[in-house]
N, C-alpha and C. Protein backbone atom coordinates (compact mmCIF):
# COMPACT_ATOMS: atom_id res chain seq x y z
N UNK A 1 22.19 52.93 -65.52
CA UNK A 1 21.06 52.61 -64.65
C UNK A 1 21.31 53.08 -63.21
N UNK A 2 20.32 53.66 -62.37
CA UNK A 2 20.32 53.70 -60.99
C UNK A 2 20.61 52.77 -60.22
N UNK A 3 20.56 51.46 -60.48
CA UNK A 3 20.23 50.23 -59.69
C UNK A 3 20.92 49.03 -60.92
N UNK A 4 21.47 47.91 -59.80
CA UNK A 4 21.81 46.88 -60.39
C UNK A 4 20.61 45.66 -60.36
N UNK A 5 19.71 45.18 -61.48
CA UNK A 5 19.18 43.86 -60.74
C UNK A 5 19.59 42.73 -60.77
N UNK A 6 19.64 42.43 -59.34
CA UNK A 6 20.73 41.34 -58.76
C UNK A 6 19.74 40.04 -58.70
N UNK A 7 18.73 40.31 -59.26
CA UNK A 7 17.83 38.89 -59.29
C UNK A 7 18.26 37.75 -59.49
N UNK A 8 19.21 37.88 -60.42
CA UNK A 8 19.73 36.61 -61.08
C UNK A 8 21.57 35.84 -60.48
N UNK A 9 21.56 37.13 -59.09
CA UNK A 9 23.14 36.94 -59.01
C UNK A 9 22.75 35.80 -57.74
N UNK A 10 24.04 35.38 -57.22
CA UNK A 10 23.75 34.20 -56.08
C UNK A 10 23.35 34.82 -54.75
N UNK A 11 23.28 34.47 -53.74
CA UNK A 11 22.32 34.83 -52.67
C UNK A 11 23.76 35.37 -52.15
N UNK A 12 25.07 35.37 -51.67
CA UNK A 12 25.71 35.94 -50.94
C UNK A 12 26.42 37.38 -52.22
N UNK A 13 26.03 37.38 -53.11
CA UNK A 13 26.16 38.67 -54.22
C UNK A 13 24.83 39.60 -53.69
N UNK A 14 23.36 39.07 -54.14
CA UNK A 14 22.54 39.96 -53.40
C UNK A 14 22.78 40.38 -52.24
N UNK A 15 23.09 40.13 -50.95
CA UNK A 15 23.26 40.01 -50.04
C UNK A 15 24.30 41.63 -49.84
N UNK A 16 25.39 40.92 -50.55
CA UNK A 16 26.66 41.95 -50.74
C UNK A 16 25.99 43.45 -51.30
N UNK A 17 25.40 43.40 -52.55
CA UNK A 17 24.55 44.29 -53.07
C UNK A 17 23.84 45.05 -52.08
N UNK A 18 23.16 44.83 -51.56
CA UNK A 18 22.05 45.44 -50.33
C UNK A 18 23.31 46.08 -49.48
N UNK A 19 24.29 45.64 -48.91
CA UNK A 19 25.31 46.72 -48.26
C UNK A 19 25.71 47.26 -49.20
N UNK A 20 26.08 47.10 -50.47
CA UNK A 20 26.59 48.35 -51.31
C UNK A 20 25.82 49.37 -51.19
N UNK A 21 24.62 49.22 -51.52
CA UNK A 21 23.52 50.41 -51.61
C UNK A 21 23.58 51.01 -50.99
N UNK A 22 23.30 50.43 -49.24
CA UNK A 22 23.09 50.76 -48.63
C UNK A 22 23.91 51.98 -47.74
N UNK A 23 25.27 51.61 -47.92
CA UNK A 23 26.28 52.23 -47.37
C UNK A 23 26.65 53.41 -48.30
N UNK A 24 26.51 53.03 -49.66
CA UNK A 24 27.57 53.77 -50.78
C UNK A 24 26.62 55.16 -51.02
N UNK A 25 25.31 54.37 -50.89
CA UNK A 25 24.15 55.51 -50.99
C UNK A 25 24.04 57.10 -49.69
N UNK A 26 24.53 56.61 -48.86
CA UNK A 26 25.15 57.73 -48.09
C UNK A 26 25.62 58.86 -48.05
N UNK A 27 26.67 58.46 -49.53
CA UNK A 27 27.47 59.99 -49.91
C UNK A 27 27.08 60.13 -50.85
N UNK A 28 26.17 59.50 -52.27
CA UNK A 28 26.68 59.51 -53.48
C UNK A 28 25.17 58.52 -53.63
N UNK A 29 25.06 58.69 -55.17
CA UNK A 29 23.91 57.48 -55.58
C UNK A 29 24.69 56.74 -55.80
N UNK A 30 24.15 55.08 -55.98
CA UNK A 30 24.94 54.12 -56.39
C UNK A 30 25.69 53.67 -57.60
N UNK A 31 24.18 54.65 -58.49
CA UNK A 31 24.65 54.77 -60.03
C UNK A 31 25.76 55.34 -60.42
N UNK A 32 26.47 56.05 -59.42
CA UNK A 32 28.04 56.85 -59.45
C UNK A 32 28.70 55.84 -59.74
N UNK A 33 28.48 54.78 -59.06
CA UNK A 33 29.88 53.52 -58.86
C UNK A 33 29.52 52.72 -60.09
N UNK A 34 28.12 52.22 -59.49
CA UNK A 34 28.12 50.87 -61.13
C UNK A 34 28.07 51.28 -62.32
N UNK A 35 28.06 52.24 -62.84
CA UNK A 35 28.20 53.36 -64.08
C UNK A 35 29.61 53.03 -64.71
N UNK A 36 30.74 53.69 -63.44
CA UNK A 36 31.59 53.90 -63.74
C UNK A 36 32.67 52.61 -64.81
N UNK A 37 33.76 52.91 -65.30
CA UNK A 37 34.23 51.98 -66.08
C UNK A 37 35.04 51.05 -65.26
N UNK A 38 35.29 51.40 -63.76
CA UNK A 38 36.08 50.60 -63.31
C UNK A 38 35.37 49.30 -63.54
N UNK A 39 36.60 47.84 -63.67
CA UNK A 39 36.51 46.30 -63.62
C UNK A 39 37.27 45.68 -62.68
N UNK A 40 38.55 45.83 -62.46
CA UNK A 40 39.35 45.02 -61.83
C UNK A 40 39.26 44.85 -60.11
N UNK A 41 38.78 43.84 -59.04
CA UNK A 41 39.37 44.39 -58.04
C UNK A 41 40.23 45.22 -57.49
N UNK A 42 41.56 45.18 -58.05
CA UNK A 42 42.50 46.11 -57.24
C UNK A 42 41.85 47.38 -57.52
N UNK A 43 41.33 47.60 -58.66
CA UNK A 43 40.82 48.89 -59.30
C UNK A 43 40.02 49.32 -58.07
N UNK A 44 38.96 48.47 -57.68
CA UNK A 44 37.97 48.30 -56.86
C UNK A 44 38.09 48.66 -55.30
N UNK A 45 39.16 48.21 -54.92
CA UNK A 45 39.94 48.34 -53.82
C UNK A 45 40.16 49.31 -53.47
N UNK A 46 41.02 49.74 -54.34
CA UNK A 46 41.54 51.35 -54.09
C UNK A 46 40.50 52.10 -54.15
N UNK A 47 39.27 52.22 -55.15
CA UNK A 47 38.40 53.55 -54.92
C UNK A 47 37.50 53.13 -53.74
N UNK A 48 37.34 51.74 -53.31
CA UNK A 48 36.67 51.51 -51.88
C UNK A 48 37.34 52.35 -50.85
N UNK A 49 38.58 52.42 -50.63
CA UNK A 49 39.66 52.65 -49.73
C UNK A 49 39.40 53.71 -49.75
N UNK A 50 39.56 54.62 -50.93
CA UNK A 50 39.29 56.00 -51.23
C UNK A 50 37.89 56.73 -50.09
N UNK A 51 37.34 55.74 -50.68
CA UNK A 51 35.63 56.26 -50.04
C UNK A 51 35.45 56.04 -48.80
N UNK A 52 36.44 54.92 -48.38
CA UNK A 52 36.95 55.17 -46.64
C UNK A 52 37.12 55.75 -46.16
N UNK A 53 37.92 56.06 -46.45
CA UNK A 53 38.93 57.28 -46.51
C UNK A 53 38.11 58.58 -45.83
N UNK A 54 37.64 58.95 -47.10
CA UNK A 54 36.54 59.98 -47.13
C UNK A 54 35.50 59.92 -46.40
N UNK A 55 34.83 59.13 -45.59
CA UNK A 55 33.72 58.72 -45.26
C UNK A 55 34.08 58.84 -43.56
N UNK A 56 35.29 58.53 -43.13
CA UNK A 56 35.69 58.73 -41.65
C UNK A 56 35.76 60.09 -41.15
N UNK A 57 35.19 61.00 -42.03
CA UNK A 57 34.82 62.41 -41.55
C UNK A 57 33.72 62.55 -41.95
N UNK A 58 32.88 61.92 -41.83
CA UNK A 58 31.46 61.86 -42.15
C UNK A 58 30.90 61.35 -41.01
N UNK A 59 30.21 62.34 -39.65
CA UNK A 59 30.10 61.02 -38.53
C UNK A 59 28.37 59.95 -39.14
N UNK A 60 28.69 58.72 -38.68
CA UNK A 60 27.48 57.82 -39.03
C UNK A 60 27.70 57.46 -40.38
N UNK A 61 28.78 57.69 -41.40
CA UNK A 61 28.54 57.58 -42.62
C UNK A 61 29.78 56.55 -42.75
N UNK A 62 31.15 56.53 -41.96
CA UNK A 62 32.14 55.57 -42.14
C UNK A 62 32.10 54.26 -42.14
N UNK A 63 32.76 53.96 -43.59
CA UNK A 63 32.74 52.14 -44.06
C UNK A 63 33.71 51.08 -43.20
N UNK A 64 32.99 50.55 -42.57
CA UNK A 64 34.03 49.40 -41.68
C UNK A 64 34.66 48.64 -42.40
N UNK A 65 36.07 48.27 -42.32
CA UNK A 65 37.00 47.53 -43.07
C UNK A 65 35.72 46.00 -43.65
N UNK A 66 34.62 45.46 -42.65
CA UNK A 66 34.28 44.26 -43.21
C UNK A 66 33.41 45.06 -44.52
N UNK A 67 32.72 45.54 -44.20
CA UNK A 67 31.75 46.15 -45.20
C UNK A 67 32.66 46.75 -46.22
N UNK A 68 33.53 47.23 -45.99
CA UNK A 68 34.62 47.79 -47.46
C UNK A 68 34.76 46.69 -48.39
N UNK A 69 35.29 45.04 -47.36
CA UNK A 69 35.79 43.97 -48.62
C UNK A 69 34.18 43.29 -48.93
N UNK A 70 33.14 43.54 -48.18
CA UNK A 70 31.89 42.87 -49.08
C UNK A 70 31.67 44.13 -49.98
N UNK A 71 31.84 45.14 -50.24
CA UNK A 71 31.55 46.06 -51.63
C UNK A 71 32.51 45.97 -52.18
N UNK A 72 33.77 45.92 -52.35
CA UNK A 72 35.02 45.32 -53.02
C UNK A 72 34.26 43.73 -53.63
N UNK A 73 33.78 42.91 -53.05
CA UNK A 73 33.40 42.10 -53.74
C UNK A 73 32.60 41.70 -54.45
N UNK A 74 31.54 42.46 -54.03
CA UNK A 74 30.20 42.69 -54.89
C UNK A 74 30.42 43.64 -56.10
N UNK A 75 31.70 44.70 -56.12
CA UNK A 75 31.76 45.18 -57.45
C UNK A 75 32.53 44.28 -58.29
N UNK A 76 33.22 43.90 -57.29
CA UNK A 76 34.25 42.79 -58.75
C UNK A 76 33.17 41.67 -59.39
N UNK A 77 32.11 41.21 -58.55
CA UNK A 77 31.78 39.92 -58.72
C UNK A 77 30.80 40.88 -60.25
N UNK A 78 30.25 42.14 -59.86
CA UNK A 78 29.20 42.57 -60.93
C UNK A 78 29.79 43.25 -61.88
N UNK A 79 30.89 43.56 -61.76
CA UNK A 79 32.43 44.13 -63.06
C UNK A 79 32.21 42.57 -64.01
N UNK A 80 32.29 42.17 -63.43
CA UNK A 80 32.62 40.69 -64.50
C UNK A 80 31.40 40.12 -65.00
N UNK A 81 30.07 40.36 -64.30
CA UNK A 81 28.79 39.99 -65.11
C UNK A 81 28.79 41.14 -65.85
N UNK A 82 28.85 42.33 -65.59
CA UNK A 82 28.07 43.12 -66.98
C UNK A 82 29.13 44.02 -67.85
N UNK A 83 30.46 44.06 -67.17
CA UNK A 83 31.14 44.98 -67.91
C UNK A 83 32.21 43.91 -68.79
N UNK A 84 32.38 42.64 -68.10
CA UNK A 84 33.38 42.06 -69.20
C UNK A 84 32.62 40.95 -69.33
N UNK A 85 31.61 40.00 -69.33
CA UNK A 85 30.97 39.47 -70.35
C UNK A 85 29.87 39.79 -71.25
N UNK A 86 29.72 41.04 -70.67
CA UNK A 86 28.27 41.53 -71.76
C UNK A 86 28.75 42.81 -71.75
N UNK A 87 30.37 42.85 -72.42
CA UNK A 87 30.63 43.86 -72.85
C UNK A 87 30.22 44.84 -73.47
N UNK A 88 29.91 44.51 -74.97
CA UNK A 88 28.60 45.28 -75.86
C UNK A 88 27.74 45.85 -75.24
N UNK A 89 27.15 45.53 -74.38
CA UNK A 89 25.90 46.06 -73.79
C UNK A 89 25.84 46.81 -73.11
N UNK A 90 27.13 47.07 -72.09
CA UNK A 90 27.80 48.06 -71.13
C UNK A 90 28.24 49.32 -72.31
N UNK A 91 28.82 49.04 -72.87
CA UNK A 91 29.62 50.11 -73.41
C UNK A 91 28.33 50.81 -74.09
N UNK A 92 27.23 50.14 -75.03
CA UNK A 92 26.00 50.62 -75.77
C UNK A 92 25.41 51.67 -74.65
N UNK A 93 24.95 50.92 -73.63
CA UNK A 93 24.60 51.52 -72.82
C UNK A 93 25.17 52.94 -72.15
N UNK A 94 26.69 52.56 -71.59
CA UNK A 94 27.56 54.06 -71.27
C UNK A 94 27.87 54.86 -72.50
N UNK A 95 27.51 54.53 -73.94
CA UNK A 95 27.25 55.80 -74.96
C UNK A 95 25.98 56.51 -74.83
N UNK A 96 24.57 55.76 -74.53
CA UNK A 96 23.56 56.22 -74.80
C UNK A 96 23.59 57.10 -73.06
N UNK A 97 23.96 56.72 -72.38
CA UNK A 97 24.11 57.86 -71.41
C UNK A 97 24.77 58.98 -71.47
N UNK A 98 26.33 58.81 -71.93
CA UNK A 98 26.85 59.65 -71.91
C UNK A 98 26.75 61.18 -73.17
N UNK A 99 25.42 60.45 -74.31
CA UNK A 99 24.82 61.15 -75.00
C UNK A 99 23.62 61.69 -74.17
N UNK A 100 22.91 61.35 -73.82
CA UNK A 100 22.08 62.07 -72.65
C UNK A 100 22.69 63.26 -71.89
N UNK A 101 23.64 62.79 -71.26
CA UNK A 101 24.51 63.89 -70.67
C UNK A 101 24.49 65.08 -71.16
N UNK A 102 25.36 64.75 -71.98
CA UNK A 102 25.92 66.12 -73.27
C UNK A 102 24.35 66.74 -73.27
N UNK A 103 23.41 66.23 -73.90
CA UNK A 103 22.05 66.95 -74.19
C UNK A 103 21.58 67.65 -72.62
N UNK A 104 21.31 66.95 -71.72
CA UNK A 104 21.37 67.53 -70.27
C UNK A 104 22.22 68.64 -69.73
N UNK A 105 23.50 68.77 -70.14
CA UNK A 105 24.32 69.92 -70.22
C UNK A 105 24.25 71.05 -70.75
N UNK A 106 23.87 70.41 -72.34
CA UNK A 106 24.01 71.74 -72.96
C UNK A 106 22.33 72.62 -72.64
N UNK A 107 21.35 71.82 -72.20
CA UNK A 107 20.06 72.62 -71.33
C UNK A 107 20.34 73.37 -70.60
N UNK A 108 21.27 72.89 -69.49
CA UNK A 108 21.41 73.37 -68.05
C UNK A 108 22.04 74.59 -68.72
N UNK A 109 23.10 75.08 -69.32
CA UNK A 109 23.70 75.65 -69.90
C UNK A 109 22.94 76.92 -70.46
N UNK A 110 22.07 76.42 -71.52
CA UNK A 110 21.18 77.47 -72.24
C UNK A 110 20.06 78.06 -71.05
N UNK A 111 19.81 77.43 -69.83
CA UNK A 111 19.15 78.12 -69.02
C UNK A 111 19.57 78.91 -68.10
N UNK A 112 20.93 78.22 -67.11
CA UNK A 112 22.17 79.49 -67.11
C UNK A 112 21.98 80.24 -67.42
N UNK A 113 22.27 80.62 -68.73
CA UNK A 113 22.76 81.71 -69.93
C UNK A 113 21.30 82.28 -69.76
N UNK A 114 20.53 81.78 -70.00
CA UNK A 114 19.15 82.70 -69.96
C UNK A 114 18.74 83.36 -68.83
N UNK A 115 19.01 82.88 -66.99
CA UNK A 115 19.13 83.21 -65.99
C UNK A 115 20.12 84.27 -65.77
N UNK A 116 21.11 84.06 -66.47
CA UNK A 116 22.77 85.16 -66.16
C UNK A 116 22.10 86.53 -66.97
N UNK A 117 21.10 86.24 -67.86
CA UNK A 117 21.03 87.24 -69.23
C UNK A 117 19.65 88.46 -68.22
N UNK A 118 19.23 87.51 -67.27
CA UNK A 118 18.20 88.43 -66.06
C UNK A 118 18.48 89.19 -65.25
N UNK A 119 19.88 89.31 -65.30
CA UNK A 119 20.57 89.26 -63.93
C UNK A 119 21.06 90.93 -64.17
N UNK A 120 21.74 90.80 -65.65
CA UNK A 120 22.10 91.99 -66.39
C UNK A 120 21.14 93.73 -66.36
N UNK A 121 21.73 94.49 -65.42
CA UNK A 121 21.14 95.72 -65.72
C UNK A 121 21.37 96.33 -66.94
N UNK A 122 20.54 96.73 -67.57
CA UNK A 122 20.55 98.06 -68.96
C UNK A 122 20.99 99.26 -68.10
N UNK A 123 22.08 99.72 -69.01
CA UNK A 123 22.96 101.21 -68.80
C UNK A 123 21.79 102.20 -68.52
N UNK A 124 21.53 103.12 -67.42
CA UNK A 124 20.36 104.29 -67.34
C UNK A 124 21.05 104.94 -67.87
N UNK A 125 19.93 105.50 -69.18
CA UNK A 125 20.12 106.55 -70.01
C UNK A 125 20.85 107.56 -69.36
N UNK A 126 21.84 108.35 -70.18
CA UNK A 126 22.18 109.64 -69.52
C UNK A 126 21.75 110.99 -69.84
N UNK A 127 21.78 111.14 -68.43
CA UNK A 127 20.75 112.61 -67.87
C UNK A 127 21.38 113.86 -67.59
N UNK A 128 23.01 113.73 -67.84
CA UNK A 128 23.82 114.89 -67.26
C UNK A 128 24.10 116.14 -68.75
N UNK A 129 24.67 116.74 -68.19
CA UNK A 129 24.66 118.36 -69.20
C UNK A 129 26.20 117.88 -69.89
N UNK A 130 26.00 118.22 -71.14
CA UNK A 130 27.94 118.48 -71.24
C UNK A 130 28.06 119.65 -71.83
């Protein structure tokens, strides 16, 4: 999914959510992060840090240490609603995407190939004496 709905999470999770977006959406869609398989805080931590990291050469785009640990917390708090108690449903879900994919690829691919195949000059006949 593009989006998490946080309807049902507590008011300082929404809260947290709305700076995830908001910030993470900057470099990247959000669906990059909540997609991904990470669960664990520390897990969490480190690719926050990462995106720190990265983001302090970005002018207007760098994550302030407070805003790093409210998206550190808002992913752990939503790692544990949808990826480890409604396990099944995560994983169903990251197959039926990651089958999408593959089909999305192998398009992009066959149109490539059909674009690269335009691109190709035919040999001019030859015109010389032997």
């Amino acid at each position: 999914p593009a989006e998490v709905d946080v309807a049902s999470y507590p008011k300082k999770q929404r809260e947290n959510y709305r700076i995830f977006a908001k910030t993470c959406s900057q470099c990247h869609t959000p669906a990059r992060t909540i997609n991904s398989p990470i669960k664990g805080g520390k897990d969490w931590k480190r690719f926050v840090r990462r995106m720190h990291m990265k983001t302090e050469a970005v002018q207007g785009a760098a994550i302030s240490n407070e805003d790093a640990k409210v998206i550190v917390d808002f992913l752990s708090y939503d790692s544990e609603v949808r990826k480890v108690k409604n396990k099944a449903a995560f994983e169903a879900k990251t197959k039926e995407l990651q089958a999408l994919f593959t089909e999305v690829r192998k398009e992009r691919a066959r149109i490539q190939l059909k674009e690269d195949k335009k691109k190709i000059k035919e040999p001019a006949p030859y015109t010389g004496v032997r």
